[in-house]
Protein backbone atom coordinates (compact mmCIF):
# COMPACT_ATOMS: atom_id res chain seq x y z
CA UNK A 1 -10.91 -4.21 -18.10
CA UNK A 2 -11.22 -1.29 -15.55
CA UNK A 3 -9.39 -0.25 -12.39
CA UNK A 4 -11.75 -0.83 -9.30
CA UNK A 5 -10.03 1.73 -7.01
CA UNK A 6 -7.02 3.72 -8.73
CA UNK A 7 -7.10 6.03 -5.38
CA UNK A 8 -5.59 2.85 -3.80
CA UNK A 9 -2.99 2.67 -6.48
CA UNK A 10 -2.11 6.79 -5.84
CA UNK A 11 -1.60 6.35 -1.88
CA UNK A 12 0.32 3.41 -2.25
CA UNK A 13 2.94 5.23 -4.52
CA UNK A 14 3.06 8.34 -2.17
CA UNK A 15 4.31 6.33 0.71
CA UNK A 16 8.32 7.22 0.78
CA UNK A 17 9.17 3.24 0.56
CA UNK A 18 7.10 2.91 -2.37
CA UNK A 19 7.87 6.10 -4.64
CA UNK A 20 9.84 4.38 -6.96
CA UNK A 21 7.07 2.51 -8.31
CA UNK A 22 4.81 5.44 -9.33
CA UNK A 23 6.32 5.59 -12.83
CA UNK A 24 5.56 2.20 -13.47
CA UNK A 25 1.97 2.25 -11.93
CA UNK A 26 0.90 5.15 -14.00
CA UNK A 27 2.31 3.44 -16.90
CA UNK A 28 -0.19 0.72 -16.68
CA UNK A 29 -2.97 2.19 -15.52
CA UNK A 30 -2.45 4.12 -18.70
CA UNK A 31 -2.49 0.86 -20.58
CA UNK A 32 -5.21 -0.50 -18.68
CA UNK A 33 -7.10 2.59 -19.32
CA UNK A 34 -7.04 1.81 -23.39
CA UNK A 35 -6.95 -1.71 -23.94
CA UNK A 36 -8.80 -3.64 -25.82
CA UNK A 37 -8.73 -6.82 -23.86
CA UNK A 38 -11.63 -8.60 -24.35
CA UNK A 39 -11.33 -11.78 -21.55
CA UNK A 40 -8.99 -12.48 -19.04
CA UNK A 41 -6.79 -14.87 -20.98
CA UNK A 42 -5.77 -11.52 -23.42
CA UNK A 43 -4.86 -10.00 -20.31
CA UNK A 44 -2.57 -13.19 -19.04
CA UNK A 45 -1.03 -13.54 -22.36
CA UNK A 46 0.41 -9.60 -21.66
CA UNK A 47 0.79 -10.03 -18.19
CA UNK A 48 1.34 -13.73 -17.11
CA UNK A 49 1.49 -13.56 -13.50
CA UNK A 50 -1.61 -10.94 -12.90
CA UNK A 51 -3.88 -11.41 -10.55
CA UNK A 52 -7.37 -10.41 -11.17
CA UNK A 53 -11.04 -11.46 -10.16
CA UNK A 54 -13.57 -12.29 -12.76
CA UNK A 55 -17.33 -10.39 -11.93
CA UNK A 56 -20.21 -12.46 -13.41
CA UNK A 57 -23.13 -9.98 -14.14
């Protein structure tokens, strides 16, 4: 799995309504960052309501 556009993820958490979150965003990018997911079900299973978009190559 990989982040498409962590910049996004950054501004949104330096917004004052949204500061709170940063913690929690960094968190899981860090998990994001080294997991070993190998399909989108894996990822479900961890995170049940995610919402993701599958690239065919």
């Amino acid at each position: 799995m990989r982040i498409i556009k962590e910049s996004t993820l950054t501004e949104y958490c330096k917004q004052s309504k949204f500061q709170q979150a940063e913690a929690s965003l960094k968190a899981w990018v860090y998990e994001v960052r080294f997991s070993t997911w190998n399909n989108a079900n894996e990822l479900k299973a961890k995170y049940g309501n995610a919402v993701f978009s599958v690239q065919k190559e």
